[in-house]
C-alpha atoms as a PDB file:
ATOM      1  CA  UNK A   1       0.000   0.000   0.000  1.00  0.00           C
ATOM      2  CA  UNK A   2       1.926   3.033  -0.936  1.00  0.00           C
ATOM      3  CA  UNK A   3       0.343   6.726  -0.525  1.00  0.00           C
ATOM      4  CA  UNK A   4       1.852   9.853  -1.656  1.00  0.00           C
ATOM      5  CA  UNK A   5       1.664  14.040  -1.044  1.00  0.00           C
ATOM      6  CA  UNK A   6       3.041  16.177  -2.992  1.00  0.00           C
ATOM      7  CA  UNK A   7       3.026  19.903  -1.058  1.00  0.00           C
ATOM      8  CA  UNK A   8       4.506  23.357  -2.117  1.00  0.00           C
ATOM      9  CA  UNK A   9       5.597  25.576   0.501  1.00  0.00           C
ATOM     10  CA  UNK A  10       4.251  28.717  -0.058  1.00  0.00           C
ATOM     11  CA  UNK A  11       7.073  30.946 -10.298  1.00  0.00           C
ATOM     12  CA  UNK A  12      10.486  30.708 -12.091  1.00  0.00           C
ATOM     13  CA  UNK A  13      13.313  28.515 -12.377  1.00  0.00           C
ATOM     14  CA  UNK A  14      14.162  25.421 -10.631  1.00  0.00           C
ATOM     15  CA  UNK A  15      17.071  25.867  -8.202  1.00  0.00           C
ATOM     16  CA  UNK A  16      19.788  23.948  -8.938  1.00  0.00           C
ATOM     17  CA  UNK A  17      20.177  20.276  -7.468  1.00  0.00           C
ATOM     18  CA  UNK A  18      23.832  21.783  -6.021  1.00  0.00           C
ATOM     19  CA  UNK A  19      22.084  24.352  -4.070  1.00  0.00           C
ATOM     20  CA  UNK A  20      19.469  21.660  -2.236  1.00  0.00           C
ATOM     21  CA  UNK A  21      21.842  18.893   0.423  1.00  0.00           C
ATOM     22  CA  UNK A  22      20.713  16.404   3.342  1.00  0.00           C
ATOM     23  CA  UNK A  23      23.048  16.396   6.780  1.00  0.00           C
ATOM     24  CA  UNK A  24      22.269  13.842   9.041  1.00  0.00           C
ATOM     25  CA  UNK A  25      23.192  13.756  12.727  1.00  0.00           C
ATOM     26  CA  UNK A  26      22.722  11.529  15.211  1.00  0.00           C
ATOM     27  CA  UNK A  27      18.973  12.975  16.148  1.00  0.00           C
ATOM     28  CA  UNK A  28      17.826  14.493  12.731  1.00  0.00           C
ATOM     29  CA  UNK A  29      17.883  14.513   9.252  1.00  0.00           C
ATOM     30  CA  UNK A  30      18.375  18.136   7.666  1.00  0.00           C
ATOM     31  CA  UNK A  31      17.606  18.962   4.221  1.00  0.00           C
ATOM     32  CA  UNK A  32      19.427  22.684   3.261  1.00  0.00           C
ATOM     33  CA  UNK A  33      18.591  24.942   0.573  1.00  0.00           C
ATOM     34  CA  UNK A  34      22.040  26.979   0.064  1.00  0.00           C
ATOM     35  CA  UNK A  35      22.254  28.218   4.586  1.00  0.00           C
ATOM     36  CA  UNK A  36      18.683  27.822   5.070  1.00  0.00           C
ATOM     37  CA  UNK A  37      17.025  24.675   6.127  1.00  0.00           C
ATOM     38  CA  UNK A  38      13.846  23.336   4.709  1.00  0.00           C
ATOM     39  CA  UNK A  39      12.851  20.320   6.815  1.00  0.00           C
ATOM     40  CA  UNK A  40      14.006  18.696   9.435  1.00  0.00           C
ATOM     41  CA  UNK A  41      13.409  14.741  10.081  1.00  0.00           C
ATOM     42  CA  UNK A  42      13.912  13.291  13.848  1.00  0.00           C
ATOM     43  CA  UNK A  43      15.303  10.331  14.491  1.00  0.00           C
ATOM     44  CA  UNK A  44      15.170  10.510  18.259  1.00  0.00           C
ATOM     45  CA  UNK A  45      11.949  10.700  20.127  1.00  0.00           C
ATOM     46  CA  UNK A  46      11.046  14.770  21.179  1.00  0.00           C
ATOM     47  CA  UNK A  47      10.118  14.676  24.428  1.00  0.00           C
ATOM     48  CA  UNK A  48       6.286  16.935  25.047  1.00  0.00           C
ATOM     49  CA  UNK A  49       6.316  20.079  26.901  1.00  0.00           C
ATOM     50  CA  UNK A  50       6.710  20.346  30.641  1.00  0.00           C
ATOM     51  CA  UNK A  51       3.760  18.470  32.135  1.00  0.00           C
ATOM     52  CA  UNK A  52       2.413  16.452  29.614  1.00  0.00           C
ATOM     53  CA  UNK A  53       2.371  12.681  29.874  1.00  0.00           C
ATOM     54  CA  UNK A  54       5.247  10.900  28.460  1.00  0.00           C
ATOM     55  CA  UNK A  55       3.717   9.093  26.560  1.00  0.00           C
ATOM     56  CA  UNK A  56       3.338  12.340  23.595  1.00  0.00           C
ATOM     57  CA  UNK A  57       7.398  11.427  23.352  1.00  0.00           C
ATOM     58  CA  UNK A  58       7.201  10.997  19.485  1.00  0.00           C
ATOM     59  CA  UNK A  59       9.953   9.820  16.809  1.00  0.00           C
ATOM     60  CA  UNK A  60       9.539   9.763  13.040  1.00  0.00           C
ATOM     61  CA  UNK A  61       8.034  13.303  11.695  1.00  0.00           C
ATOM     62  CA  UNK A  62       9.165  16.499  10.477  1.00  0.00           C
ATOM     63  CA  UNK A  63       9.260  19.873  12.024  1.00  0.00           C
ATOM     64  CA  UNK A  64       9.894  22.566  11.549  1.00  0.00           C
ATOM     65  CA  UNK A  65       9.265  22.326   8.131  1.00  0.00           C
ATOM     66  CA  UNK A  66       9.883  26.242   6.231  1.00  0.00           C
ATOM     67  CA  UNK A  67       9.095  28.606   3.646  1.00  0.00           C
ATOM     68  CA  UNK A  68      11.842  29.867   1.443  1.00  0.00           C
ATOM     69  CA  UNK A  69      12.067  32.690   3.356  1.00  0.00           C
ATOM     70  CA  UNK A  70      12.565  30.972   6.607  1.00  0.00           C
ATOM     71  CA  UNK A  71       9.607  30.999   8.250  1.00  0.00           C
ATOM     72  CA  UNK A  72       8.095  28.026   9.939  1.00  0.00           C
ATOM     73  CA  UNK A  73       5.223  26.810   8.561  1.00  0.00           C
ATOM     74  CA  UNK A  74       4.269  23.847  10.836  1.00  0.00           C
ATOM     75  CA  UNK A  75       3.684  23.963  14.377  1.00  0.00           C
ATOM     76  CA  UNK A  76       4.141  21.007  17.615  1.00  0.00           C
ATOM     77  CA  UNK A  77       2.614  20.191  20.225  1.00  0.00           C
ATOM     78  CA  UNK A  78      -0.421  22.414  20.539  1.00  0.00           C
ATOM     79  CA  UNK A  79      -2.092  22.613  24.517  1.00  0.00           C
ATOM     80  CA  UNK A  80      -5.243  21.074  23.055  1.00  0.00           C
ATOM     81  CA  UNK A  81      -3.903  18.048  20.656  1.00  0.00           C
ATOM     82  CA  UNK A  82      -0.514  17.171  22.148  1.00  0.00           C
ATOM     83  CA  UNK A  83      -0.238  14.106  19.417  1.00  0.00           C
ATOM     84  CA  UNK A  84       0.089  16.766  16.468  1.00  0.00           C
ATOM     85  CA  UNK A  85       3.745  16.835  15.625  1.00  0.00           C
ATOM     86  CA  UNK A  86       4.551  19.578  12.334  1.00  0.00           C
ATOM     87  CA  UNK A  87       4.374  16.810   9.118  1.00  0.00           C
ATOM     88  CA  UNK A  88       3.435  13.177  10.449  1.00  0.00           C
ATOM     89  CA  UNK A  89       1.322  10.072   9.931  1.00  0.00           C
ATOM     90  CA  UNK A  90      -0.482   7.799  11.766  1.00  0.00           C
ATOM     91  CA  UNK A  91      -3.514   5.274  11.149  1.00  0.00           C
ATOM     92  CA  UNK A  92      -6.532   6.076  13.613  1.00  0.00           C
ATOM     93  CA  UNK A  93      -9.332   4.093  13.470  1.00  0.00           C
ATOM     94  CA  UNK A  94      -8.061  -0.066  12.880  1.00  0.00           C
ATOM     95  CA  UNK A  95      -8.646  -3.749  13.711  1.00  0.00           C
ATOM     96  CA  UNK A  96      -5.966  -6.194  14.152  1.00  0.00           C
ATOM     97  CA  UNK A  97      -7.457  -9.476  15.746  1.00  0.00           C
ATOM     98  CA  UNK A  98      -8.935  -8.926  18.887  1.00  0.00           C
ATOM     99  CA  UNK A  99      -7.512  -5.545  18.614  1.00  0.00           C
ATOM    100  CA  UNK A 100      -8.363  -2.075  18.001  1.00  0.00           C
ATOM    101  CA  UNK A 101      -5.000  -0.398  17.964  1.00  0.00           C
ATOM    102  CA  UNK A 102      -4.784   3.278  17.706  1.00  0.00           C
ATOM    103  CA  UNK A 103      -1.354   4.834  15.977  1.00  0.00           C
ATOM    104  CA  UNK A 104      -2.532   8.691  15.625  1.00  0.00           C
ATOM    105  CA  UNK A 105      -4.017   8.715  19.589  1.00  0.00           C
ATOM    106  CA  UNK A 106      -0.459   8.532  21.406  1.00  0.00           C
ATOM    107  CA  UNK A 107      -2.722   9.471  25.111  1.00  0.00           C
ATOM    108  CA  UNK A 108      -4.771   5.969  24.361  1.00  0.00           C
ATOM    109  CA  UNK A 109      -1.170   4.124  24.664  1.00  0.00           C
ATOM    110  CA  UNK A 110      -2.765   1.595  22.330  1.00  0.00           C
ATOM    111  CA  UNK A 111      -0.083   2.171  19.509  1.00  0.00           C
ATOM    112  CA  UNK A 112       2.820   4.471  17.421  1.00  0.00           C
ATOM    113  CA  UNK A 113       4.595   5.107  15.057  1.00  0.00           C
ATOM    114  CA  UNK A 114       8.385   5.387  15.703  1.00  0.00           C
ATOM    115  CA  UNK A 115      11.977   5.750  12.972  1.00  0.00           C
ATOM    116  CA  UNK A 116      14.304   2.470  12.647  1.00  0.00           C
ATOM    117  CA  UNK A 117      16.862   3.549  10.371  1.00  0.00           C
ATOM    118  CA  UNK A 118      18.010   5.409   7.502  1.00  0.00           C
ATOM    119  CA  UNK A 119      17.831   2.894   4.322  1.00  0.00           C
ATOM    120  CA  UNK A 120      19.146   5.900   1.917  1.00  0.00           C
ATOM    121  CA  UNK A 121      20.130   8.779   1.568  1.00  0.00           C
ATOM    122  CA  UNK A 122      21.167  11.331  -2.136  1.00  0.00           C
ATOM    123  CA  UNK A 123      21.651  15.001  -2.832  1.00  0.00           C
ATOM    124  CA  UNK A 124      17.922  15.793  -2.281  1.00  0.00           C
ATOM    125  CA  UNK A 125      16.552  13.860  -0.054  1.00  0.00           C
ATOM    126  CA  UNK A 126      16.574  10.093   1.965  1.00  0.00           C
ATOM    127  CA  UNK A 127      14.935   7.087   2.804  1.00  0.00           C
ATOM    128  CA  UNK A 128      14.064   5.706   6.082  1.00  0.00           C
ATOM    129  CA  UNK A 129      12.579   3.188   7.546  1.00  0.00           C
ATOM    130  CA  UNK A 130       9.755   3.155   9.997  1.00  0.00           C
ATOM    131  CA  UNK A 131       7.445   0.904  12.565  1.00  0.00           C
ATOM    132  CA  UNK A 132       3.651   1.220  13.392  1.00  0.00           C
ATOM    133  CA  UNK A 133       3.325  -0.884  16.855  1.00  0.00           C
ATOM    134  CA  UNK A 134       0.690  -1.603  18.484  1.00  0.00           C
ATOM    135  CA  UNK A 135       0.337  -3.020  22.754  1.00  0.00           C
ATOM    136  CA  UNK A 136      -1.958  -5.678  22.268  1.00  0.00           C
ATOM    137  CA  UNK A 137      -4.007  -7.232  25.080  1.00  0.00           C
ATOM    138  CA  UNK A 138      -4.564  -6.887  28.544  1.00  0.00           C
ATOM    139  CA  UNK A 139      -0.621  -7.309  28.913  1.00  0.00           C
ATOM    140  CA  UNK A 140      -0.124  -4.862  26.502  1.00  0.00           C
ATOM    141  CA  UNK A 141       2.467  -6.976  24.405  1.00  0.00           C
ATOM    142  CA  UNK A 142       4.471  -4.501  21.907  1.00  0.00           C
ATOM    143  CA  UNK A 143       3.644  -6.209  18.145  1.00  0.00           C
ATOM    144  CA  UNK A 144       4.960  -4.234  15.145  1.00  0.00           C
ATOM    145  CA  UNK A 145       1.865  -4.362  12.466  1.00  0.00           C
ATOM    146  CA  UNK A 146       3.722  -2.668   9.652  1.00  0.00           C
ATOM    147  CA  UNK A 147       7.078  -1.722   8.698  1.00  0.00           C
ATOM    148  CA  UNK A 148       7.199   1.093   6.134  1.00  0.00           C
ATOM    149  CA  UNK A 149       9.612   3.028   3.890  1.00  0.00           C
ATOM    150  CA  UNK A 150       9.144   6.982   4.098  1.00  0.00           C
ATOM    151  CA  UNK A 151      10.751   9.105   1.338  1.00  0.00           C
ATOM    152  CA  UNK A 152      11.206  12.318   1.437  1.00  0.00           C
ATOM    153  CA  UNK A 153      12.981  14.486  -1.645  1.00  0.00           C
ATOM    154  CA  UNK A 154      12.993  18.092  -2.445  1.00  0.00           C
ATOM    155  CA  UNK A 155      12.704  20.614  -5.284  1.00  0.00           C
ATOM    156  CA  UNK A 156      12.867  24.293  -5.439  1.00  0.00           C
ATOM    157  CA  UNK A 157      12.229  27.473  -7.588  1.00  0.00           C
ATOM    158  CA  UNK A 158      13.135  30.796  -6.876  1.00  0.00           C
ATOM    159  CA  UNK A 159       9.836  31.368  -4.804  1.00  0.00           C
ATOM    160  CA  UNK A 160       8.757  27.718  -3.700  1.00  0.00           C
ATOM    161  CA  UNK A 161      10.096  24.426  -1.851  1.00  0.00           C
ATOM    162  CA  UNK A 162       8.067  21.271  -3.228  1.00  0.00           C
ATOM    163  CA  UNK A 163       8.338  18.565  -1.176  1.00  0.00           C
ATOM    164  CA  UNK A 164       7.246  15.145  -2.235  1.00  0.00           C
ATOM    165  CA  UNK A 165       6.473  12.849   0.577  1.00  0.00           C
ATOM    166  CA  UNK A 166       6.154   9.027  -0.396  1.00  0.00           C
ATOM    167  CA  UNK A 167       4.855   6.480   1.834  1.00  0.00           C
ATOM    168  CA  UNK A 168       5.335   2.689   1.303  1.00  0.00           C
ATOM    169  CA  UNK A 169       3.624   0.329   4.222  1.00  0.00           C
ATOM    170  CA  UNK A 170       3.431  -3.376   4.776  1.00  0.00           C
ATOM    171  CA  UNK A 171       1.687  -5.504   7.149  1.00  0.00           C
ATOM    172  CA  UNK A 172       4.494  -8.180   8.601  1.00  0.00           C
ATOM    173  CA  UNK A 173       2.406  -9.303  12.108  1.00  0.00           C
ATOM    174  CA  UNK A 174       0.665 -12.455  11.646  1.00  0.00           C
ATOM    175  CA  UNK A 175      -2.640 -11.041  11.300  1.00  0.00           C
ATOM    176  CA  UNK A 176      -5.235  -9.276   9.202  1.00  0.00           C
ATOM    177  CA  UNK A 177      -4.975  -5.011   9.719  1.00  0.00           C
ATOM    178  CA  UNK A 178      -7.946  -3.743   8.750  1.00  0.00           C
ATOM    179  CA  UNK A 179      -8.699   0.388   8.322  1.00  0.00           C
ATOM    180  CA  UNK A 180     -12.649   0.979   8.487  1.00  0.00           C
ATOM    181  CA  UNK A 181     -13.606   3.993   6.854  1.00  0.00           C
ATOM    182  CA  UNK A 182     -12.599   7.034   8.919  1.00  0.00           C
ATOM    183  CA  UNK A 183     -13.412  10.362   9.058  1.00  0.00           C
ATOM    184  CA  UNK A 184      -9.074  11.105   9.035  1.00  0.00           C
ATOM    185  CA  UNK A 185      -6.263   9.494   9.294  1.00  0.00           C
ATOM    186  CA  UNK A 186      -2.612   9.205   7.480  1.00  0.00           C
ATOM    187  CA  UNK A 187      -0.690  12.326   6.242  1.00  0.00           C
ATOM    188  CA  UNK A 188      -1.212  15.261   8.646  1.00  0.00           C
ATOM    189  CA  UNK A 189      -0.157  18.771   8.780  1.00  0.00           C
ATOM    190  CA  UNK A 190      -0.096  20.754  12.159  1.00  0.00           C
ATOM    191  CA  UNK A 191       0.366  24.826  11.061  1.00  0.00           C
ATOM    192  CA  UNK A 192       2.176  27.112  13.181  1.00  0.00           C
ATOM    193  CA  UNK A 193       0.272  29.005  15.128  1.00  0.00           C
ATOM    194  CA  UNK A 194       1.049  32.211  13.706  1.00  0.00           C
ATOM    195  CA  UNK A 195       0.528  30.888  10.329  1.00  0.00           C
ATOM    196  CA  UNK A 196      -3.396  30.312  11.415  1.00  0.00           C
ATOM    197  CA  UNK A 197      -4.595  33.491  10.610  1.00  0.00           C
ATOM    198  CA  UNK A 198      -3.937  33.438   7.357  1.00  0.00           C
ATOM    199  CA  UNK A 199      -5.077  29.819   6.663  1.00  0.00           C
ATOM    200  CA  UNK A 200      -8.428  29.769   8.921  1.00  0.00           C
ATOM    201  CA  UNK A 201     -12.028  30.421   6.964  1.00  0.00           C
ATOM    202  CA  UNK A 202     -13.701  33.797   7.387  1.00  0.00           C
ATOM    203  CA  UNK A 203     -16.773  31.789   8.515  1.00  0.00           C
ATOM    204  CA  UNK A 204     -15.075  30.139  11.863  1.00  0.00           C
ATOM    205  CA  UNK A 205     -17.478  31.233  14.648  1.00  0.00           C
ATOM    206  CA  UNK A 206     -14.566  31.609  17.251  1.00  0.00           C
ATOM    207  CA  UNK A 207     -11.224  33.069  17.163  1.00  0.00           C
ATOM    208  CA  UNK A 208      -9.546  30.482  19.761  1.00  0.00           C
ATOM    209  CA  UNK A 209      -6.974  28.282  18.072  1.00  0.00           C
ATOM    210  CA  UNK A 210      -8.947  25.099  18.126  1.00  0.00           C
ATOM    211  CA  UNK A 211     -11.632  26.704  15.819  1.00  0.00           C
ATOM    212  CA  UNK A 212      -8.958  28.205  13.693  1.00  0.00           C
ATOM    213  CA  UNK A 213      -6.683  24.682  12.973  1.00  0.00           C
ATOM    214  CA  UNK A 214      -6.561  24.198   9.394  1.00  0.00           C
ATOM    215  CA  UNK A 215      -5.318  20.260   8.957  1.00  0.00           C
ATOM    216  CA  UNK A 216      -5.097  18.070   5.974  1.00  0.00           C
ATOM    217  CA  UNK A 217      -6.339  14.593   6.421  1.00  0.00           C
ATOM    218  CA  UNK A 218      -5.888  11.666   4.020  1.00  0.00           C
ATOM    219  CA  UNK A 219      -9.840   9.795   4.301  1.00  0.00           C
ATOM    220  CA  UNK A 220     -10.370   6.194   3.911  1.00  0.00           C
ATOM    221  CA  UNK A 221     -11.313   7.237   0.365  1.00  0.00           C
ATOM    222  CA  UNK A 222      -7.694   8.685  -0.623  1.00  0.00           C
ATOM    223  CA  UNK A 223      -9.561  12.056  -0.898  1.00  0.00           C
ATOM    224  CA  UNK A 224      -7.515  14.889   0.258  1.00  0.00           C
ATOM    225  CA  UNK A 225      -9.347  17.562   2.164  1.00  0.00           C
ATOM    226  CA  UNK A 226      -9.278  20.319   4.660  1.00  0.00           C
ATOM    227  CA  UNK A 227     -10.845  20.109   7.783  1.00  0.00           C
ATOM    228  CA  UNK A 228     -11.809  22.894  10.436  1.00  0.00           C
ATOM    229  CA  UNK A 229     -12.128  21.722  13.864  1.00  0.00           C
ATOM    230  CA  UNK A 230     -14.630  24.585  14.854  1.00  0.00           C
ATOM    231  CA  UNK A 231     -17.816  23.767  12.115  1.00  0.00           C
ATOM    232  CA  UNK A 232     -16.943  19.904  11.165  1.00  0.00           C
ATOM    233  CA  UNK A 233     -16.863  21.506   7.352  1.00  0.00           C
ATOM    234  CA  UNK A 234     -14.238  19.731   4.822  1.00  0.00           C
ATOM    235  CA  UNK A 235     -13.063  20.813   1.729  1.00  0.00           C
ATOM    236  CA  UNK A 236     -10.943  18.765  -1.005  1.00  0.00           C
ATOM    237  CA  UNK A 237      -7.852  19.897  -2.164  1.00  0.00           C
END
């Protein structure tokens, strides 16, 4: 099963490949354009703010991810949705046996998503690899359900970063994963809260930053949409 998402962060001439590199440290994977960094992958689990269960400790997404200006675009952590983590994914809504695990939910402690390793890496981008486990049971036994290849490559013009963001999964447990049709789930972007203003409908009722959240969800149908926490609307991309 292999999904993809192709964003633009933000015409003209493409940048040249030279001017686009990937550094990897032990933590993160950086991708540059010329000084200024585009994305950044982590490795290591980010711990949540000050507080907050331990359980929001969260490996295998991208933030910040920025404009070709600089600015950050996504946002982490927000006080009301501690799972939402700049670029990520994560199946919600599942069956596996007995099972109902839960990868997007990280309070429910019924699953995650976490990195492995890097599998590749080239001039404008990398490869890595990646586990959703689930804690199946009353004993909560840790059981990877699928192992998946994540690649991530830029491009550039003078005005825009595209990224293209390809996902690859595959079920190795012993059993049947099924994904009922969901209102969201997979490929998820959390904005920066500064960037909400400018993203939020004119006809949210409130100006608090739950109603103003603009996230893109992947539905069970493959349609991509836009959905705004504060009126339940939804609007394809």
């Amino acid at each position: 099963m292999a999904l993809r998402l192709s964003a633009f962060i933000l015409s003209c001439l493409l940048v040249s490949a030279q001017e686009i590199r990937v550094v990897e440290s032990e933590k993160e994977i950086v991708i540059f354009r010329g000084n200024t960094d585009i994305l950044t992958y982590h490795k290591t689990e980010v711990p949540p703010p000050e507080g907050a269960k331990e359980t929001y400790r969260r490996s295998g997404f991208i933030h910040p991810l920025k404009s070709p200006q600089g600015g950050i675009v996504t946002g982490i952590h927000p006080s009301d949705h501690l799972h939402h983590l700049g670029l990520w994914h994560a199946w919600v809504k599942t069956k596996h046996g007995k099972d109902q695990p839960d990868f997007w939910n990280l309070g429910k402690e019924s699953g995650r998503v976490r990195f492995l390793k890097l599998h590749k890496r080239n001039a404008t981008g990398f490869t890595v690899e990646q586990e959703q486990v689930a804690f199946k049971g009353g004993e909560r036994e840790e059981t990877i359900i699928l192992k998946e290849a994540l690649s991530i490559s830029v491009k550039a013009t003078k005005e825009e970063n595209f990224i293209d963001y390809h996902l690859t999964q595959k079920n190795v447990s012993n059993e049947r994963l099924d994904l009922p049709v969901y209102r969201y789930g997979g490929p998820l972007v959390e904005f920066e809260e500064q960037q909400l203003p400018h993203l939020c409908w004119k006809k949210a009722r409130r100006q608090s930053r739950h109603s103003c959240r603009l996230v893109c969800y992947f539905w069970a149908d493959q349609q991509r949409r836009c959905h705004c926490h504060d009126d339940g609307a939804s609007k394809k991309l």
